[in-house]
C-alpha atoms as a PDB file:
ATOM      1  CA  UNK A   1     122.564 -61.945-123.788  1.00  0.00           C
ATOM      2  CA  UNK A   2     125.207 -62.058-120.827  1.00  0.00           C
ATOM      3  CA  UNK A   3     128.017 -64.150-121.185  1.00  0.00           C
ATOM      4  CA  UNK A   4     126.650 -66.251-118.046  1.00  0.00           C
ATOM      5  CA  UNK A   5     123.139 -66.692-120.257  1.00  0.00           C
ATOM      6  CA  UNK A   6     125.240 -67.719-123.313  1.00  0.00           C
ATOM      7  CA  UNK A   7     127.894 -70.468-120.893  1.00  0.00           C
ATOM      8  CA  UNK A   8     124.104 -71.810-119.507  1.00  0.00           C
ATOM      9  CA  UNK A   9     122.940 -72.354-122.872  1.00  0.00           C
ATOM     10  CA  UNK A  10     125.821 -73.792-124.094  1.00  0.00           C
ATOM     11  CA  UNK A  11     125.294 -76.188-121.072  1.00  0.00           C
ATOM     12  CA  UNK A  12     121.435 -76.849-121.922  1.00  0.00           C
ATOM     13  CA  UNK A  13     122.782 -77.638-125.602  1.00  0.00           C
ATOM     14  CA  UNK A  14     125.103 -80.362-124.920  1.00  0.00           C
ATOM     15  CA  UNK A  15     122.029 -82.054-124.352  1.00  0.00           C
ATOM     16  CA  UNK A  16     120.562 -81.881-127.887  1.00  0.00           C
ATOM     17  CA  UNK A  17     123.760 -81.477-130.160  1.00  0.00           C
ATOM     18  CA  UNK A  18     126.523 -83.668-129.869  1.00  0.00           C
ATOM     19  CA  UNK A  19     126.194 -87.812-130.147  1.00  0.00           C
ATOM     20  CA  UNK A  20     127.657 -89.527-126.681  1.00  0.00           C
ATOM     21  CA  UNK A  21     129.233 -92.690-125.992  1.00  0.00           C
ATOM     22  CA  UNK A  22     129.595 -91.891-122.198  1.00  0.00           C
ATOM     23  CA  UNK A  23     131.866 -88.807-122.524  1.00  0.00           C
ATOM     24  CA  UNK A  24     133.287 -89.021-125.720  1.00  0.00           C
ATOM     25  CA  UNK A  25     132.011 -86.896-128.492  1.00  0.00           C
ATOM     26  CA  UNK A  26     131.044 -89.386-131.433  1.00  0.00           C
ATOM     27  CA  UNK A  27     129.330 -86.745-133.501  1.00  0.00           C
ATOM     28  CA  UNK A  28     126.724 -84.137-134.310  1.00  0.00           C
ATOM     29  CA  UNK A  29     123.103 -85.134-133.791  1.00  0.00           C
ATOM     30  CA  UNK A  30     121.127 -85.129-137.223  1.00  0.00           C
ATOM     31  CA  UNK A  31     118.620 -82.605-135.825  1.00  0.00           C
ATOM     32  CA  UNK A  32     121.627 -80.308-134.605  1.00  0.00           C
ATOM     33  CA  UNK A  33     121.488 -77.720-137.535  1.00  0.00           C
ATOM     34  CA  UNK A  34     117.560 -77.449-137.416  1.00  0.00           C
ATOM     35  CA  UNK A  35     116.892 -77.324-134.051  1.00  0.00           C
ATOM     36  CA  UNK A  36     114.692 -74.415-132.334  1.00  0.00           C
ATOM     37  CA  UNK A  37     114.670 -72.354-129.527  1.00  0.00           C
ATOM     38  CA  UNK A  38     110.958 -73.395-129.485  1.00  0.00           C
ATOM     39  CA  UNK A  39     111.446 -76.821-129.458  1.00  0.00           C
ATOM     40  CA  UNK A  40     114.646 -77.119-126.723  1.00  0.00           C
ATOM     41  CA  UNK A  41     112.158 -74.848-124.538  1.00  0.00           C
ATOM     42  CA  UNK A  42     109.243 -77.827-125.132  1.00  0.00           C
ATOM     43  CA  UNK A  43     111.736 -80.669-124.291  1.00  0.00           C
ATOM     44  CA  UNK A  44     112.972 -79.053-120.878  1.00  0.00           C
ATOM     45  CA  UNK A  45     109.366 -78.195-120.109  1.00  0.00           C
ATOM     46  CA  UNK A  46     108.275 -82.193-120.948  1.00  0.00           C
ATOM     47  CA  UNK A  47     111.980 -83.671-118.742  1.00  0.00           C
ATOM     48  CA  UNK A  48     110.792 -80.839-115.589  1.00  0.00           C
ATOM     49  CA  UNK A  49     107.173 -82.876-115.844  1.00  0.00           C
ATOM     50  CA  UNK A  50     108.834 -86.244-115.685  1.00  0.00           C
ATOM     51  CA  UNK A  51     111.454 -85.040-112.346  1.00  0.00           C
ATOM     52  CA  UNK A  52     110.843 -86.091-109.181  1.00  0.00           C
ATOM     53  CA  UNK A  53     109.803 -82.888-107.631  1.00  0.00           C
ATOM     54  CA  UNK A  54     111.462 -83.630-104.547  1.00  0.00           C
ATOM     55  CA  UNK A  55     114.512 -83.073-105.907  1.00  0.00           C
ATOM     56  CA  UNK A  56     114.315 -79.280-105.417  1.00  0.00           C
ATOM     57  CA  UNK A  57     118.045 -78.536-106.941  1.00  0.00           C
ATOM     58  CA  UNK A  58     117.117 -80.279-109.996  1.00  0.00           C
ATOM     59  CA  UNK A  59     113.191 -78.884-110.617  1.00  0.00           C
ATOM     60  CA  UNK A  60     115.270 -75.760-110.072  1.00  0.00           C
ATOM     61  CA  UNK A  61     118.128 -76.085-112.543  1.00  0.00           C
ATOM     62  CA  UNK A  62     115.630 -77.104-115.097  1.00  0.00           C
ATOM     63  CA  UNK A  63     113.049 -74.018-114.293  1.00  0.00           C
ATOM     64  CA  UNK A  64     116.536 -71.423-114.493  1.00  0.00           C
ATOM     65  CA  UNK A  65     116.801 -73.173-118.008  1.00  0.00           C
ATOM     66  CA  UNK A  66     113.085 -72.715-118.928  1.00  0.00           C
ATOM     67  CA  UNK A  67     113.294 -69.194-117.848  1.00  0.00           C
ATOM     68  CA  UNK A  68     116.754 -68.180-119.800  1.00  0.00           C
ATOM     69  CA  UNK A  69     115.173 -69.480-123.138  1.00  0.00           C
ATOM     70  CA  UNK A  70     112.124 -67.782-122.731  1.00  0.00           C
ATOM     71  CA  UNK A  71     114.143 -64.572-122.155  1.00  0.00           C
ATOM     72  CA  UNK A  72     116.669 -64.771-125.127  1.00  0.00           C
ATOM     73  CA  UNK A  73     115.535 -64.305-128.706  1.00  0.00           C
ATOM     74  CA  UNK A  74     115.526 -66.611-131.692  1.00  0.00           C
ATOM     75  CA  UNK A  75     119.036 -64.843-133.367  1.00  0.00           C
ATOM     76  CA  UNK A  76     120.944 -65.182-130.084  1.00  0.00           C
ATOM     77  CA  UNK A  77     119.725 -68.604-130.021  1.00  0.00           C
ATOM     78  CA  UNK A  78     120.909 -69.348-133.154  1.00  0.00           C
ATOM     79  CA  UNK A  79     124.170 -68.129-132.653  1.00  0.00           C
ATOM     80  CA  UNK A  80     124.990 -69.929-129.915  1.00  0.00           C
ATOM     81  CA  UNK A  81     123.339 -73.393-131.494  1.00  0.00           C
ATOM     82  CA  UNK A  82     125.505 -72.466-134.569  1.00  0.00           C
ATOM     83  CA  UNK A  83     128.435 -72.211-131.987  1.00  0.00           C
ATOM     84  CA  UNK A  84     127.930 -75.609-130.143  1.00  0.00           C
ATOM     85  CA  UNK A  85     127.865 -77.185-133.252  1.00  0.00           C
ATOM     86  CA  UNK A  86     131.652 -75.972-134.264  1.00  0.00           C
ATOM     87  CA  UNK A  87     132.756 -76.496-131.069  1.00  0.00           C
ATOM     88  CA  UNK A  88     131.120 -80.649-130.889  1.00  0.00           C
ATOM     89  CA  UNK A  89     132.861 -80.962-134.275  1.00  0.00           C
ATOM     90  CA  UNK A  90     136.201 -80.080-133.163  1.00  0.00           C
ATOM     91  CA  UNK A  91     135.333 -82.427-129.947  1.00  0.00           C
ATOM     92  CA  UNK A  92     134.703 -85.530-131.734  1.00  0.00           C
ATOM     93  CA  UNK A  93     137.008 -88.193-130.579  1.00  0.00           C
ATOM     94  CA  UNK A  94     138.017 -86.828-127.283  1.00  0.00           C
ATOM     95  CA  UNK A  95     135.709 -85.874-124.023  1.00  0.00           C
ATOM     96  CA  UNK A  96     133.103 -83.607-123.968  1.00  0.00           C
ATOM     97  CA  UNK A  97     135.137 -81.968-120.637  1.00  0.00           C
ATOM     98  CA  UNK A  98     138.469 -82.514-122.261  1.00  0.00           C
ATOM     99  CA  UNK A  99     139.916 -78.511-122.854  1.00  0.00           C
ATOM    100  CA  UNK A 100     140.884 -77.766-126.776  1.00  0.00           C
ATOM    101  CA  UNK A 101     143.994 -78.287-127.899  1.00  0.00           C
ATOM    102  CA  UNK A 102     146.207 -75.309-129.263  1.00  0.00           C
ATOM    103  CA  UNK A 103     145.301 -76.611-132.659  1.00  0.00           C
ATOM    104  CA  UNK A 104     141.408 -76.902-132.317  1.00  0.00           C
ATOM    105  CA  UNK A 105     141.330 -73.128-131.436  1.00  0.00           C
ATOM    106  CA  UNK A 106     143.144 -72.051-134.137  1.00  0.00           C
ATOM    107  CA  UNK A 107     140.519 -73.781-136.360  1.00  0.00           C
ATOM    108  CA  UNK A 108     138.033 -72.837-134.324  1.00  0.00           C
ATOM    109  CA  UNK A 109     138.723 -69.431-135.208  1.00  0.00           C
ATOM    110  CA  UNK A 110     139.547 -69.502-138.879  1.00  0.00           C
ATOM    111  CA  UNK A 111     135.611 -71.283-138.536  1.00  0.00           C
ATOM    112  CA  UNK A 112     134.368 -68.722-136.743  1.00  0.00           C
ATOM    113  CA  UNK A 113     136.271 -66.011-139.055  1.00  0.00           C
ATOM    114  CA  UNK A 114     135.105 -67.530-142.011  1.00  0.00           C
ATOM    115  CA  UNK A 115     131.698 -67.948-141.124  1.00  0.00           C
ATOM    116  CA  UNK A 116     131.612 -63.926-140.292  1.00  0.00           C
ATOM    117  CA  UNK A 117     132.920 -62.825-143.660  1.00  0.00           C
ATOM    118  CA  UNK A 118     130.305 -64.756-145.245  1.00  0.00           C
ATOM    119  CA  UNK A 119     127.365 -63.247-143.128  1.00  0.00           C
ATOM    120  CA  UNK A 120     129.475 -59.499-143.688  1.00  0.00           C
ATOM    121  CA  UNK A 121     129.271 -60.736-147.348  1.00  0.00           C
ATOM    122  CA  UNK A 122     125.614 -61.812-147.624  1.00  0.00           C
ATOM    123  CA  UNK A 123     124.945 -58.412-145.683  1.00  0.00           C
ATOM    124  CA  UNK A 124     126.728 -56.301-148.117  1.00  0.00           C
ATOM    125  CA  UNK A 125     124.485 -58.177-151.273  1.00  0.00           C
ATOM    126  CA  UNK A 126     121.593 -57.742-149.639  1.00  0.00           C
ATOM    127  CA  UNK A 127     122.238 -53.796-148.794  1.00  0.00           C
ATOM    128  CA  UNK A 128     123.428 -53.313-152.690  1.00  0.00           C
ATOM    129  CA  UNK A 129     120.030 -55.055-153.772  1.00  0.00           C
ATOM    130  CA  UNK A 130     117.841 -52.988-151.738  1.00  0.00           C
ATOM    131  CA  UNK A 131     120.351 -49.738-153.042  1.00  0.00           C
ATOM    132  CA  UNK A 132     119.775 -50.363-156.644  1.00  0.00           C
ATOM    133  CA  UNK A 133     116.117 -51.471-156.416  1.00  0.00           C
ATOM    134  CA  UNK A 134     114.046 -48.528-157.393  1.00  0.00           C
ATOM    135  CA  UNK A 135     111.201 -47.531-154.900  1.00  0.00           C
ATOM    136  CA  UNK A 136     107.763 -47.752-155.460  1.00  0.00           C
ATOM    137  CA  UNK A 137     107.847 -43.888-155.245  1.00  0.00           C
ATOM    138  CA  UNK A 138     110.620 -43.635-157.769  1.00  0.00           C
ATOM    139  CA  UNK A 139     108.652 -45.525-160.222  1.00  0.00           C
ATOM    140  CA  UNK A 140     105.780 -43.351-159.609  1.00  0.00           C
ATOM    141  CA  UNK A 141     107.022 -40.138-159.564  1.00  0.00           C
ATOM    142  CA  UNK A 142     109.271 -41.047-162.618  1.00  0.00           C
ATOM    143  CA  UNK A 143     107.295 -39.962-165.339  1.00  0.00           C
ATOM    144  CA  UNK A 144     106.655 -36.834-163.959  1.00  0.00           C
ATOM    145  CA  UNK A 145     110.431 -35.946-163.487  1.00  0.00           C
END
């Protein structure tokens, strides 16, 4: 994904993931963690249906976001969802187009930082289960050896 695809769906996310009040963040929408790629894709194509289609800048907008998330897989998707969420968390209280402060990036990265050790972690487990699991043909050929 292109850093332009990942800014656009960061914009088509701040649809589904953080709870308003005009343009203060108030929190994370209950469905935030859970939500799909498959299911943003079937609310934009449900909103372009309900546009008026003479607005040709907006039926366009919405069919450039239709197209990205048919384009991008599931795991980029997730990332990015995973990212919107840290980033509405650290918003709450303040604007939606109000820049971080100094000391929401710095926990935004021990987040993010944290969040890749354990995924390193859970990657290195996995790998040393799969190394000391015997194959099928080891356990076969084993009382022949």
């Amino acid at each position: 994904m292109t850093d332009q695809q990942e800014i656009q769906l960061h914009l088509i996310l701040s649809d589904f993931i953080p709870l308003m009040d005009g343009d203060i963040v108030q929190g994370i929408s209950p469905e935030a963690r859970d939500l799909t790629l498959q299911e943003v894709l079937d609310q934009l194509l449900v909103d372009r249906e309900l546009f008026d289609q003479t607005d040709a800048s907006l039926v366009s907008w919405q069919d450039e976001n239709i197209q990205l998330l048919k384009t991008i897989s599931d795991e980029d998707f997730l990332v990015v969802r995973d990212e919107n969420i840290l980033l509405t968390e650290l918003q709450i209280g303040q604007s939606l187009f109000e820049p971080l402060s100094e000391n929401q990036l710095e926990e935004l990265k021990k987040k993010l930082i944290s969040e890749q050790e354990q995924a390193s972690e859970r990657q290195t487990q996995a790998t040393e289960k799969i190394e000391q699991k015997p194959s099928l043909w080891e356990k076969i050929l084993k009382p022949f050896g």
